[in-house]
C-alpha atoms as a PDB file:
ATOM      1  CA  UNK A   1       5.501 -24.933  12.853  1.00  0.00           C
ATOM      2  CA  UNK A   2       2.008 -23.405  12.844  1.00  0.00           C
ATOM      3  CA  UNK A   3      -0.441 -25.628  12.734  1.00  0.00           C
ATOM      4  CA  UNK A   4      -4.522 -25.035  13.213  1.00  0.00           C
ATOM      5  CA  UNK A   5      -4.627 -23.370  16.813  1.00  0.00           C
ATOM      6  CA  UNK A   6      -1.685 -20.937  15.699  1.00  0.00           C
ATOM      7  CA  UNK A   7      -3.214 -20.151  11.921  1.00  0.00           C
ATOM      8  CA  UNK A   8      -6.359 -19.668  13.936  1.00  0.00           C
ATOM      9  CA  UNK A   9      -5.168 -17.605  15.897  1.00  0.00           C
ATOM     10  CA  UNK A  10      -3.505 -15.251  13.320  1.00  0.00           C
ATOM     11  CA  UNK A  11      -6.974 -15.365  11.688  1.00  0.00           C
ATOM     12  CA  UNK A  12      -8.684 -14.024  14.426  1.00  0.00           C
ATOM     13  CA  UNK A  13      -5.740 -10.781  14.678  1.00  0.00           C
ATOM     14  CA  UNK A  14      -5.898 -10.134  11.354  1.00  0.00           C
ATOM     15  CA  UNK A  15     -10.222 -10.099  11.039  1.00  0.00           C
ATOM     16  CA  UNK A  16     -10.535  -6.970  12.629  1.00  0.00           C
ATOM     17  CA  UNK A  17      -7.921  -4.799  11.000  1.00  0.00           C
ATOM     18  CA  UNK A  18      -8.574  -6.004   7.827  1.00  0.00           C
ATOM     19  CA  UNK A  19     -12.157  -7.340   6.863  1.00  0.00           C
ATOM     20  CA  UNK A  20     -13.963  -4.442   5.110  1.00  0.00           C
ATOM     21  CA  UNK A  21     -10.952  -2.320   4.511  1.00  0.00           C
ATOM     22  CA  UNK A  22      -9.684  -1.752   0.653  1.00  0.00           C
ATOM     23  CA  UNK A  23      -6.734  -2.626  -0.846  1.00  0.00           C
ATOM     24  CA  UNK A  24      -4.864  -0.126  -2.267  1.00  0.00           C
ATOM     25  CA  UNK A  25      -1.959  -2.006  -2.984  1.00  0.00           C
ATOM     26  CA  UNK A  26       0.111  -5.146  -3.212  1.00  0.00           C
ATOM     27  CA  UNK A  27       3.861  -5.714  -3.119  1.00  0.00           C
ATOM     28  CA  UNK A  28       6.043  -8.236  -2.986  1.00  0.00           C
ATOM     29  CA  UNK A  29       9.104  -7.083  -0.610  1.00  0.00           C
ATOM     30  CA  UNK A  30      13.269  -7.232  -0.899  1.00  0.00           C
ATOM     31  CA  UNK A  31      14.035 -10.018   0.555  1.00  0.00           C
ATOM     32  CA  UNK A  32      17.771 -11.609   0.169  1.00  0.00           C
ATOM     33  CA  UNK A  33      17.348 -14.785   1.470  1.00  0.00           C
ATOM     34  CA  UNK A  34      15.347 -17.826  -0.126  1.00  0.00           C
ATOM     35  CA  UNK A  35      12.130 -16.217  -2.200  1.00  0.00           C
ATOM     36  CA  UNK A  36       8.695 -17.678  -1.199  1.00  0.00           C
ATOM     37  CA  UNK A  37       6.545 -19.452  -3.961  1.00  0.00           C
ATOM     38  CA  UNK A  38       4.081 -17.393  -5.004  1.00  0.00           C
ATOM     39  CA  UNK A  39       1.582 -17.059  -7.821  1.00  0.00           C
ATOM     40  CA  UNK A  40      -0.147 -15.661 -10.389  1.00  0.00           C
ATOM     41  CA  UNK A  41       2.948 -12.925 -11.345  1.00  0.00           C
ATOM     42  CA  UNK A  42       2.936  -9.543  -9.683  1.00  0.00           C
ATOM     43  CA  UNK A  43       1.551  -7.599 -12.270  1.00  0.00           C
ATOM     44  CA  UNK A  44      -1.681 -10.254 -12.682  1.00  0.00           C
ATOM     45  CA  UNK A  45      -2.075  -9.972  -9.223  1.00  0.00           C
ATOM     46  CA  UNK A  46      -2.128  -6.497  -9.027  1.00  0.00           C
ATOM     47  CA  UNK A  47      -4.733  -6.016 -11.740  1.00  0.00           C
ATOM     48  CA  UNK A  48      -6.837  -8.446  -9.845  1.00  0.00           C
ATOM     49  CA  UNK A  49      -6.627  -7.408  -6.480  1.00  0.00           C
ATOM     50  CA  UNK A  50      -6.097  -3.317  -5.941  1.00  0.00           C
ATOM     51  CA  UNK A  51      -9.380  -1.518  -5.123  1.00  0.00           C
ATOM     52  CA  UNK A  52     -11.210  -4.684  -3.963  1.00  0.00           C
ATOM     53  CA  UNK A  53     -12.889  -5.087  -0.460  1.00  0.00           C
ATOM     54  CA  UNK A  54     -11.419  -7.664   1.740  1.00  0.00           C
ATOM     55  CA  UNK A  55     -14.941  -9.157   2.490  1.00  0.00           C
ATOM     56  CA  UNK A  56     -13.716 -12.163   5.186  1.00  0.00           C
ATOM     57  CA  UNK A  57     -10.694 -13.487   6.843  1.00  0.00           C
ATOM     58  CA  UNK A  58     -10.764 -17.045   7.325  1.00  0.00           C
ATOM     59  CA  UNK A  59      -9.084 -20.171   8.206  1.00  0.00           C
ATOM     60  CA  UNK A  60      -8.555 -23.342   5.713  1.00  0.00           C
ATOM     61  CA  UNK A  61      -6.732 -26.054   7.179  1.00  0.00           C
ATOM     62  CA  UNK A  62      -4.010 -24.539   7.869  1.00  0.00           C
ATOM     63  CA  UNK A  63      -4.019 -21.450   5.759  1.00  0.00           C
ATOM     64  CA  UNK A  64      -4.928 -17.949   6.161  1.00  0.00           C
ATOM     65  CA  UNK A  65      -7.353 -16.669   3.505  1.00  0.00           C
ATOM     66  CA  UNK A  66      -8.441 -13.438   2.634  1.00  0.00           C
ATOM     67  CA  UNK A  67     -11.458 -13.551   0.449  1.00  0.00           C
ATOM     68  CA  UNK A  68     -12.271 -10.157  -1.967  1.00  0.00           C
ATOM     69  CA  UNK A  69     -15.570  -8.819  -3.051  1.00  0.00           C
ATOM     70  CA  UNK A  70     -14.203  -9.865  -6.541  1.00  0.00           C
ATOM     71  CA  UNK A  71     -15.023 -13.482  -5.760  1.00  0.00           C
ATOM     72  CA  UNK A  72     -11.060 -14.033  -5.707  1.00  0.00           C
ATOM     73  CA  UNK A  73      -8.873 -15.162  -2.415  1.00  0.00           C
ATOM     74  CA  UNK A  74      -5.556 -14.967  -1.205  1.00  0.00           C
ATOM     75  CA  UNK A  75      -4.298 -18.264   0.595  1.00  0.00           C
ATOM     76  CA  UNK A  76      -0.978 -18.333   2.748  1.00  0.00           C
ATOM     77  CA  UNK A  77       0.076 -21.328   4.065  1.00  0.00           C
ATOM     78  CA  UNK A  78       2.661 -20.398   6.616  1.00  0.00           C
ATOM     79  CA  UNK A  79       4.220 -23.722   6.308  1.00  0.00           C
ATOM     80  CA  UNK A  80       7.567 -24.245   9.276  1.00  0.00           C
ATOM     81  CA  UNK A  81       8.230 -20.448   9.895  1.00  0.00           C
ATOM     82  CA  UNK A  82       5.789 -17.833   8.489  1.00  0.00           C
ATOM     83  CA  UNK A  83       3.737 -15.082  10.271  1.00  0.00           C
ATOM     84  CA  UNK A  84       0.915 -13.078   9.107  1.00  0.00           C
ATOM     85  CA  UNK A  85       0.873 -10.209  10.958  1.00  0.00           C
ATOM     86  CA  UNK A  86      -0.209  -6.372  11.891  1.00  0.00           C
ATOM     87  CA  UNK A  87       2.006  -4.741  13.836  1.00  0.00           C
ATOM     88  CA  UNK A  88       6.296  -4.614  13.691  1.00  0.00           C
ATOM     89  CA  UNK A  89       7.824  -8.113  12.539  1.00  0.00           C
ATOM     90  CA  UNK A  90      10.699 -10.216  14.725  1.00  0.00           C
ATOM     91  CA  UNK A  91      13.308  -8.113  12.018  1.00  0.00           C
ATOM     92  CA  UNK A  92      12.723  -6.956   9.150  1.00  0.00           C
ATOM     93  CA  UNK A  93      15.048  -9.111   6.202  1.00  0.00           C
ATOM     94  CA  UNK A  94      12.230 -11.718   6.051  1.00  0.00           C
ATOM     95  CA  UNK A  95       9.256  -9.869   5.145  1.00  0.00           C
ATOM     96  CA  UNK A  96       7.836 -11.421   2.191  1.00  0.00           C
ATOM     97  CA  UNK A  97       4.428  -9.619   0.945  1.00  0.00           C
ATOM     98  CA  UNK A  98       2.293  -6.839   2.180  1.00  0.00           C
ATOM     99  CA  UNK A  99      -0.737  -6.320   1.566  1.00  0.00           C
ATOM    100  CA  UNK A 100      -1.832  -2.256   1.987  1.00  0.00           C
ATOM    101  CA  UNK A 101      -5.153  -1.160   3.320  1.00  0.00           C
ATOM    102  CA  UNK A 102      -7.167   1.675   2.787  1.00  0.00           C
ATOM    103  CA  UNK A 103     -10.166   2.654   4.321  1.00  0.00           C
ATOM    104  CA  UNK A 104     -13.621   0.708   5.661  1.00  0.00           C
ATOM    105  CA  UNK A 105     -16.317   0.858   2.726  1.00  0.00           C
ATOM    106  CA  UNK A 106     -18.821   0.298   5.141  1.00  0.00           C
ATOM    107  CA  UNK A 107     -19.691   0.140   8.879  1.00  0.00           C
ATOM    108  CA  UNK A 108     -20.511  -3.257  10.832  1.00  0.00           C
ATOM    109  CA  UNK A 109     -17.220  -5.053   9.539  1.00  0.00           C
ATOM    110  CA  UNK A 110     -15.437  -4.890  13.294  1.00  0.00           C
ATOM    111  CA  UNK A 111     -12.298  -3.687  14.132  1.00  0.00           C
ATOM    112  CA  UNK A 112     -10.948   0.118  14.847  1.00  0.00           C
ATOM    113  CA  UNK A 113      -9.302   2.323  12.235  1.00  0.00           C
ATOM    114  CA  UNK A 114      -5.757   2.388  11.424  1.00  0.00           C
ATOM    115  CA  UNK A 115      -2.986   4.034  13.821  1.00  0.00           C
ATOM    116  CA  UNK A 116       0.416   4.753  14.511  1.00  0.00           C
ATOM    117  CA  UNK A 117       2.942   5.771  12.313  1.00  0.00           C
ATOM    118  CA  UNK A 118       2.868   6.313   8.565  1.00  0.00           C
ATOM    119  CA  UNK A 119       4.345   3.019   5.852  1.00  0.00           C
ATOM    120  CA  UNK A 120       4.028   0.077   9.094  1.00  0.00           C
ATOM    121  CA  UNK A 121       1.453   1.605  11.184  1.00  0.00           C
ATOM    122  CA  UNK A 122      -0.075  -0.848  13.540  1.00  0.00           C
ATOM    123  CA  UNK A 123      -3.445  -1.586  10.991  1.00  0.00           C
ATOM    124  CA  UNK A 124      -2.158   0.404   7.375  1.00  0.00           C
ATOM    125  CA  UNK A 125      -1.055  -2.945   6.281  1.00  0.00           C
ATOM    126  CA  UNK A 126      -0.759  -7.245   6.299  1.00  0.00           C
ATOM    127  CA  UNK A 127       2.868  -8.341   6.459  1.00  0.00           C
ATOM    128  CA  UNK A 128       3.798 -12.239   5.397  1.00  0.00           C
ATOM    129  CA  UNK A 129       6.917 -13.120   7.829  1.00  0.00           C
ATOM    130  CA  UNK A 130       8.771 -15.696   7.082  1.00  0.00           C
ATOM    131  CA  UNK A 131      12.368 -16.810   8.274  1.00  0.00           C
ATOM    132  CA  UNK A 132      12.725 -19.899   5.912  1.00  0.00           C
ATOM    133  CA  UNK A 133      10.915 -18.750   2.738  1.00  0.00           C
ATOM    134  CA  UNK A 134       8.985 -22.123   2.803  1.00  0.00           C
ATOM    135  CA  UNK A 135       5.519 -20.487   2.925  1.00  0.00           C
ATOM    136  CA  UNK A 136       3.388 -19.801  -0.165  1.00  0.00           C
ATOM    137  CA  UNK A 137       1.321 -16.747  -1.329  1.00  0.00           C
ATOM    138  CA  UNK A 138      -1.181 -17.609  -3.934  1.00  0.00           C
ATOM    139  CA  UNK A 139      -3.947 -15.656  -5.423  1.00  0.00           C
ATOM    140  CA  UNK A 140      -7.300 -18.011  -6.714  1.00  0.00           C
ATOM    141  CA  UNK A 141     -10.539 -17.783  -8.635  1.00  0.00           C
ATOM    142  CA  UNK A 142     -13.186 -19.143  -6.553  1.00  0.00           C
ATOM    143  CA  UNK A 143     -12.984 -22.237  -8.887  1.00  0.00           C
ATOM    144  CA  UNK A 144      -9.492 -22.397  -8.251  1.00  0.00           C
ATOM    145  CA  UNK A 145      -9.532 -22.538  -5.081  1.00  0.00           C
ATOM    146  CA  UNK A 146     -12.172 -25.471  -5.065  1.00  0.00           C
ATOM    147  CA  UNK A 147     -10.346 -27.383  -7.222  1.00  0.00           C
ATOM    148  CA  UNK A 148      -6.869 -26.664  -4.858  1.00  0.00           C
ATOM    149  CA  UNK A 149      -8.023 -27.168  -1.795  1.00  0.00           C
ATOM    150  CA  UNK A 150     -11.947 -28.317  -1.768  1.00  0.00           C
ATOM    151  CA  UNK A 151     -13.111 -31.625  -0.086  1.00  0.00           C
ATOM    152  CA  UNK A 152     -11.324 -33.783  -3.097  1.00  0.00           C
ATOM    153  CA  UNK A 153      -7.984 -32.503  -1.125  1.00  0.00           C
ATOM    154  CA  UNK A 154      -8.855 -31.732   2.006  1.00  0.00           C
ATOM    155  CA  UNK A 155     -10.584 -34.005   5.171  1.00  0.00           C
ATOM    156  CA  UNK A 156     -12.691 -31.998   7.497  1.00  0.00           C
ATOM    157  CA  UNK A 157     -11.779 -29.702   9.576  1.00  0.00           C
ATOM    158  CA  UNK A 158     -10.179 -30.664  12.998  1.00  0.00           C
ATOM    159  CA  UNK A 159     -12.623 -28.710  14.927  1.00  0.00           C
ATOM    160  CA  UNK A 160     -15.399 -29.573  13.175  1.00  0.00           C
ATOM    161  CA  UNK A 161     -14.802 -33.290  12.174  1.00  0.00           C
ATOM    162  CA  UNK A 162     -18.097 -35.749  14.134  1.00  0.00           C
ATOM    163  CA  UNK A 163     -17.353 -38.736  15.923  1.00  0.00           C
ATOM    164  CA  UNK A 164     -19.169 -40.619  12.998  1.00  0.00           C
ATOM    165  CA  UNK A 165     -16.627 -39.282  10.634  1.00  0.00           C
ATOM    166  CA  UNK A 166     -13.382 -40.196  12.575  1.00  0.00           C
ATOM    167  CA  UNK A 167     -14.972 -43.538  12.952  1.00  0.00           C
ATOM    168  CA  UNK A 168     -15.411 -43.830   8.961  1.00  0.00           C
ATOM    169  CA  UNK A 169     -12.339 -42.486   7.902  1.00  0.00           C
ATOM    170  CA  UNK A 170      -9.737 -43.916  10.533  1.00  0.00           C
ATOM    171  CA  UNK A 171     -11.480 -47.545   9.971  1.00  0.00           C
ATOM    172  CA  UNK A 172     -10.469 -47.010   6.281  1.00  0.00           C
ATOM    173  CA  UNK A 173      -6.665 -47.186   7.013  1.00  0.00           C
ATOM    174  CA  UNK A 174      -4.010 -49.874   8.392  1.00  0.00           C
ATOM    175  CA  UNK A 175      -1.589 -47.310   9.552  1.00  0.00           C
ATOM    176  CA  UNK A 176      -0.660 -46.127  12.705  1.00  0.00           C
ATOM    177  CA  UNK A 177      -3.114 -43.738  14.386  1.00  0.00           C
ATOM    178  CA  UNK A 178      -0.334 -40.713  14.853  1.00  0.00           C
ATOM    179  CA  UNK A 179       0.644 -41.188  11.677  1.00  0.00           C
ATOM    180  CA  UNK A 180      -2.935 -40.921   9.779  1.00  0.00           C
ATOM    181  CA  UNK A 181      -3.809 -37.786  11.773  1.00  0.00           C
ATOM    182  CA  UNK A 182      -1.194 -36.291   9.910  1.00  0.00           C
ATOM    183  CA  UNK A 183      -3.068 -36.955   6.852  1.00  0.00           C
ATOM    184  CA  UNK A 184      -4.839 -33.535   5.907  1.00  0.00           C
ATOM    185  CA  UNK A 185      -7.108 -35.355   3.278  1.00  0.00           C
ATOM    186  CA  UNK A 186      -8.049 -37.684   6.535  1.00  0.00           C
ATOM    187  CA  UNK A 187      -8.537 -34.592   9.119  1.00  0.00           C
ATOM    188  CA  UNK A 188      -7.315 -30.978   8.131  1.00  0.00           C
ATOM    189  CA  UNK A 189      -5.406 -28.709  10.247  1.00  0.00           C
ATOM    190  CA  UNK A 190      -3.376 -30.975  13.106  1.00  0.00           C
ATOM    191  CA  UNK A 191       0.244 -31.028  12.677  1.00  0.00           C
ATOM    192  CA  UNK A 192       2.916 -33.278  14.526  1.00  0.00           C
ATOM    193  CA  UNK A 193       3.034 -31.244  17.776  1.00  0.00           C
ATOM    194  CA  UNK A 194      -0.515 -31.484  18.643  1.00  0.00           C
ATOM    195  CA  UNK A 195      -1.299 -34.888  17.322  1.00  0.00           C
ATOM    196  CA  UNK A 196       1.374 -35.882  20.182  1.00  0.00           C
ATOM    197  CA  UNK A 197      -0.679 -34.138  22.226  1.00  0.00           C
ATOM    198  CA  UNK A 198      -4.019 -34.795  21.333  1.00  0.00           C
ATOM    199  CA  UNK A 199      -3.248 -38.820  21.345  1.00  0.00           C
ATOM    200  CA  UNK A 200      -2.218 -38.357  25.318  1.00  0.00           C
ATOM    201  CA  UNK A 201      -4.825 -37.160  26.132  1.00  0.00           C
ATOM    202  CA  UNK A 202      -6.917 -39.751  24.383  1.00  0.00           C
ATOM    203  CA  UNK A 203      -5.473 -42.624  26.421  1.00  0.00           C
ATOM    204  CA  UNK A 204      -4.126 -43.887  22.763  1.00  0.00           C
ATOM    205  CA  UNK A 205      -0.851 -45.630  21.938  1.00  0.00           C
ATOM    206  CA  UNK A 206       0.644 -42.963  18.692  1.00  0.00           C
ATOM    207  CA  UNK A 207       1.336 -46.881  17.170  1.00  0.00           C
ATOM    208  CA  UNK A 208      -1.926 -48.173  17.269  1.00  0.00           C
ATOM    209  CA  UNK A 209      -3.505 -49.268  13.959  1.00  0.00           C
ATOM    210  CA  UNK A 210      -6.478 -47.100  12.943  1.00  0.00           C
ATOM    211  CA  UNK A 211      -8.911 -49.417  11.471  1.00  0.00           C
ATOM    212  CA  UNK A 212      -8.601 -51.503  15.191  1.00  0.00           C
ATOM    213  CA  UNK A 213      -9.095 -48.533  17.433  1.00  0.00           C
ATOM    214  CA  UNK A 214     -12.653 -49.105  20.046  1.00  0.00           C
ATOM    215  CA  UNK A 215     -15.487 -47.322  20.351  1.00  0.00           C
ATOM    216  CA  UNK A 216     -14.134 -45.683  23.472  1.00  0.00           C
ATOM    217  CA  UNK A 217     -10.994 -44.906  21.812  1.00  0.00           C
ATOM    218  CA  UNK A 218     -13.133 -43.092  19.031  1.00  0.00           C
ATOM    219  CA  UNK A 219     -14.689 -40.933  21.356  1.00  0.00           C
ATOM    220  CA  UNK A 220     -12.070 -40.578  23.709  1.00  0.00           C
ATOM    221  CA  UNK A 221     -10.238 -38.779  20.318  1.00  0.00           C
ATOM    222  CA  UNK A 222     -12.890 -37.306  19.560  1.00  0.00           C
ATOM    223  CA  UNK A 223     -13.341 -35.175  23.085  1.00  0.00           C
ATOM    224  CA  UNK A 224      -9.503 -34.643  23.104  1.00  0.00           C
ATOM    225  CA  UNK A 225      -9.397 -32.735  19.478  1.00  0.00           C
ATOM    226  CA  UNK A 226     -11.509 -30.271  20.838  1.00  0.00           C
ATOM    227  CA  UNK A 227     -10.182 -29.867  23.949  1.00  0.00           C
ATOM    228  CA  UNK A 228      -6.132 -29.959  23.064  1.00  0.00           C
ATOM    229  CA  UNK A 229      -6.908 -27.271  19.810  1.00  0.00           C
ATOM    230  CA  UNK A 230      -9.632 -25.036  22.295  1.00  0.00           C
ATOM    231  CA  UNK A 231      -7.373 -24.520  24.944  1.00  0.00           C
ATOM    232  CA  UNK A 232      -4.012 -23.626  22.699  1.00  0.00           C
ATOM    233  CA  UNK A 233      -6.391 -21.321  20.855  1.00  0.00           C
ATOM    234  CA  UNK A 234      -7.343 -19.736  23.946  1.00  0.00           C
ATOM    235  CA  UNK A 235      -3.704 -19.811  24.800  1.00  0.00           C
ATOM    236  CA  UNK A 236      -3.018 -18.024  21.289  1.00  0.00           C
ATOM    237  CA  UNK A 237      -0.669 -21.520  19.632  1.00  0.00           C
ATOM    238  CA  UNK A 238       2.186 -22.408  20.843  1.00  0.00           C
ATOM    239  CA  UNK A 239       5.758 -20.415  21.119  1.00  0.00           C
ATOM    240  CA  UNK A 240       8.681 -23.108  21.225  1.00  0.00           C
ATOM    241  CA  UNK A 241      12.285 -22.705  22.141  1.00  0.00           C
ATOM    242  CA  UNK A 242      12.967 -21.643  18.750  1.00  0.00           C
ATOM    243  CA  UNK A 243      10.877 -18.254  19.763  1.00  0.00           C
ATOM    244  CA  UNK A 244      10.098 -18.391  15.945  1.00  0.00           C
ATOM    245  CA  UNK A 245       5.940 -18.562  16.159  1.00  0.00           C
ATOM    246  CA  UNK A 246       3.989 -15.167  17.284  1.00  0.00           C
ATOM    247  CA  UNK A 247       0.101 -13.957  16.830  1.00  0.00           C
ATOM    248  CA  UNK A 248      -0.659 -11.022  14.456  1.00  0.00           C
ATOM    249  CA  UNK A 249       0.501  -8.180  16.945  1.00  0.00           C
ATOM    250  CA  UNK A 250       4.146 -10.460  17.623  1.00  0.00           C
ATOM    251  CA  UNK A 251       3.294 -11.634  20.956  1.00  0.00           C
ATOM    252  CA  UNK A 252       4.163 -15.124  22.163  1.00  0.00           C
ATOM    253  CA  UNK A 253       1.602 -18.011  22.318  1.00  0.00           C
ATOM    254  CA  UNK A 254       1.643 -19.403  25.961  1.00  0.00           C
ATOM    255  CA  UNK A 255       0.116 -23.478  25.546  1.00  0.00           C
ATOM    256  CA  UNK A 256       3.777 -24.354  25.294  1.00  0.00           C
ATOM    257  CA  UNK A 257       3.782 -24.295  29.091  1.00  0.00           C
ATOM    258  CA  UNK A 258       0.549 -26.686  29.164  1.00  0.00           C
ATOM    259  CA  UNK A 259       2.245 -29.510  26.801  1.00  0.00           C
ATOM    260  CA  UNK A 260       2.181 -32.627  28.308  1.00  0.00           C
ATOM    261  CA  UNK A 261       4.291 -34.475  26.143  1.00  0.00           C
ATOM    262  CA  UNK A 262       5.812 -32.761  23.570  1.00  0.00           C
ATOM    263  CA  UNK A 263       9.342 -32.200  23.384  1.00  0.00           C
ATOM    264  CA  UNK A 264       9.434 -34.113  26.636  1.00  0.00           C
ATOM    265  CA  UNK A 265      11.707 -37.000  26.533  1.00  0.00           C
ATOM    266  CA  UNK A 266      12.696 -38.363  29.822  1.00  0.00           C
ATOM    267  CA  UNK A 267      10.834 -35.716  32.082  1.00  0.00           C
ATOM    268  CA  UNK A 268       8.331 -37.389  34.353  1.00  0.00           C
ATOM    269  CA  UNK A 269       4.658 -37.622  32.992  1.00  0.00           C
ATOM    270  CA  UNK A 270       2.841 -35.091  34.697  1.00  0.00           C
ATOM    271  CA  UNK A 271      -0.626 -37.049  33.685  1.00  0.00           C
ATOM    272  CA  UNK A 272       0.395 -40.357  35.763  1.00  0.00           C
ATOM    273  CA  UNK A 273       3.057 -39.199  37.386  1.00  0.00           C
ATOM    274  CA  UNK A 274       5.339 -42.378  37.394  1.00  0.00           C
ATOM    275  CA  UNK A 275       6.416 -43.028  33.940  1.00  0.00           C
ATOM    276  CA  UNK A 276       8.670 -40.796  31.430  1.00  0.00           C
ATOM    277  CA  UNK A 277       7.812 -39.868  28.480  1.00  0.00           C
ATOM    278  CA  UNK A 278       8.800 -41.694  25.356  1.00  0.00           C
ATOM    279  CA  UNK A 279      10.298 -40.540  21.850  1.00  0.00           C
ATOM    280  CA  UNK A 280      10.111 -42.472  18.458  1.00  0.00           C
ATOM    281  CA  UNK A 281      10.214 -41.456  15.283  1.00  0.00           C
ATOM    282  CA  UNK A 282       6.845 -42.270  12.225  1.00  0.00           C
ATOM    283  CA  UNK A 283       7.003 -41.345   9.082  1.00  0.00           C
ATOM    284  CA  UNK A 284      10.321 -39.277   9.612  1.00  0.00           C
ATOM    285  CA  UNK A 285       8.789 -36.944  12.395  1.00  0.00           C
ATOM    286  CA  UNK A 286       8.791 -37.327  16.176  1.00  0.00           C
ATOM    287  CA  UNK A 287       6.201 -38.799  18.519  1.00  0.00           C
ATOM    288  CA  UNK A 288       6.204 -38.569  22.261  1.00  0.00           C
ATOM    289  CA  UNK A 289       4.262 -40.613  24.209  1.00  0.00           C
ATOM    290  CA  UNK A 290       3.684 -41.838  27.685  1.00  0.00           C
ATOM    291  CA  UNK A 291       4.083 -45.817  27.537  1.00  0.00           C
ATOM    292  CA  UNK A 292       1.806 -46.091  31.137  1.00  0.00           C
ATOM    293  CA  UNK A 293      -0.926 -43.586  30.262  1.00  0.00           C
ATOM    294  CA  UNK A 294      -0.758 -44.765  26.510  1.00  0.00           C
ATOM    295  CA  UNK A 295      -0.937 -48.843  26.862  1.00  0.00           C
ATOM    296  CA  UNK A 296      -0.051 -50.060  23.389  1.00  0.00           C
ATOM    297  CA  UNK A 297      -2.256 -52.451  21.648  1.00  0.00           C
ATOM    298  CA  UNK A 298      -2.834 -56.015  22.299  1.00  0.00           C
ATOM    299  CA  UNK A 299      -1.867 -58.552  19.866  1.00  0.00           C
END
C-alpha cells in the first residue's frame, strides 16, 4: 500500500540515522515465506557496497533510495506491504535485508548516534519489512539507475509536477482522469488510495476523460495534489484496517482518520453532507467517489 506520502515519510525516519554513517555490512535475512526480488547477487553487492558512506536518503517515486559515496544506490520499492525501518519490526519472520551501520565519517550529516541494545539497536541498522515478499531490493550504477528509472520511465514527481505540466500531459490522453493518475510515467508517486482522494477534493468526476478536463478543473487538481499528499505527510501516510503500513520507528500513520472517501461506500459524504459515497471499479482497482460533490461530465 505505500504510496508517496508513506515512502516519504519513511525517507524522512531513515535520513537521520543513516545519512553519513558507514556500512559495514549487508545481509540478506532467513526468511521462509516468499523471497523478495533482489539484485545484483549477494556477494556483488557486498563487494560494492561495505565501507561506503551513505551520502543521501531520498525519495523516487515511490522508492526509498540510499545513495553511496561510490556513486552507486540502493532502491526499494516497498510495493503492497514493505517497511523500511529503524527500530523493532511488526514480527520478525518477514525481515528481508539489513543494511548495518557503522559510525558518522563526518559531522553536519544530522541525526544522533546509535543506541539501545547490541544486533537491532534502535539506529545500528536499516531493516526491509515485508509481509508479502512483493517488494524489491536492487543495487545500481548511477547509469543504471538513469536508465531504470530516469524521466524516459518516470513522469514528474507528484509534489513537484506545475500546473502547465498536468495540463500537457493529461490533454495527451483519452482515458479516464483516475485512471491516468495512476500512470507513474504521467505523474510519479500517487497510488489508488490517494488519487480517490485527491480527485474529491478537486470537484472531479474519477470518470472524466483527461484530454476534456477545464481550466478550473486543471487547477483545481493541481491545488488538491499538494494539499491531499502535504497533509498525510504531516500525518506520517496512512495506517488502514489491515494495520500493515508503519513509519521507520513502527508507529501508525494517522490521515486514515482524515479520508474523505476512501474505503467509504455508503457512509454519508462528510464534504456535502447529503450524498453517499460511491464505489466502482477502473482498470481492476477501486474508486470512491461522491456523485453530488463530483458531477460527472456532460455529454
Amino acid at each position: 500500500m505505500p504510496e508517496l506520502p508513506e515512502v516519504e515519510t519513511m525517507v524522512r525516519g531513515i535520513r537521520p540515522h543513516a545519512e553519513g554513517r558507514t556500512l559495514t555490512a549487508v545481509c540478506r535475512c532467513r526468511c521462509r515465506f516468499r523471497p523478495i526480488d533482489f539484485s545484483p547477487g549477494m556477494r556483488s553487492m557486498t563487494s560494492r557496497t561495505c565501507g561506503q558512506v551513505i551520502t543521501a536518503v531520498r525519495r523516487l517515486a515511490k522508492r526509498i533510495v540510499l545513495d553511496l559515496n561510490s556513486g552507486d544506490s540502493f532502491v526499494i520499492e516497498p510495493r503492497m506491504t514493505g517497511l523500511m525501518l529503524v527500530s523493532d519490526p511488526p514480527d520478525r519472520g518477514h525481515l528481508r535485508f539489513e543494511w548495518r551501520l557503522g559510525g558518522r565519517v563526518a559531522e553536519g550529516h544530522g541525526g544522533r548516534g546509535a543506541k539501545g541494545r547490541e544486533g537491532d539497536a534502535l539506529g545500528s541498522s536499516l531493516w526491509f519489512w515485508d509481509r508479502r515478499g512483493l517488494g524489491t531490493v536492487r543495487l545500481y550504477s548511477s547509469e543504471e539507475l538513469a536508465e531504470a528509472l530516469g524521466p524516459a520511465r518516470l513522469g514528474p514527481d507528484a509534489l513537484a509536477i506545475t500546473l502547465d505540466d498536468w495540463r500537457e500531459r493529461l490533454a495527451r490522453t483519452q482515458r479516464a482522469v483516475k485512471v491516468a493518475l495512476l500512470d507513474q510515467k504521467l505523474v510519479a508517486g500517487i497510488g489508488n488510495l490517494y488519487a480517490s482522494e485527491i480527485l474529491h477534493l478537486a470537484r472531479i468526476h474519477p470518470e472524466h476523460p483527461s484530454h476534456r478536463l477545464k481550466t478550473t478543473q486543471f487547477k483545481r487538481l493541481h491545488a488538491a495534489t499538494r494539499t491531499v499528499l502535504e497533509t498525510a505527510i504531516r500525518c506520517e501516510g496512512s495506517t488502514l484496517s489491515d494495520g500493515t503500513y508503519r513509519n521507520a520507528l513502527n508507529q501508525t500513520g494517522s490521515y486514515q482518520n482524515q479520508h474523505r472517501v476512501y474505503a467509504r461506500t455508503d457512509e454519508l459524504c462528510p464534504t456535502c453532507g447529503r450524498s453517499t459515497i460511491q464505489r466502482i471499479v477502473q482498470a481492476q482497482r477501486s474508486t470512491f467517489y461522491c456523485a453530488r460533490c463530483q458531477q460527472p461530465p456532460s455529454r
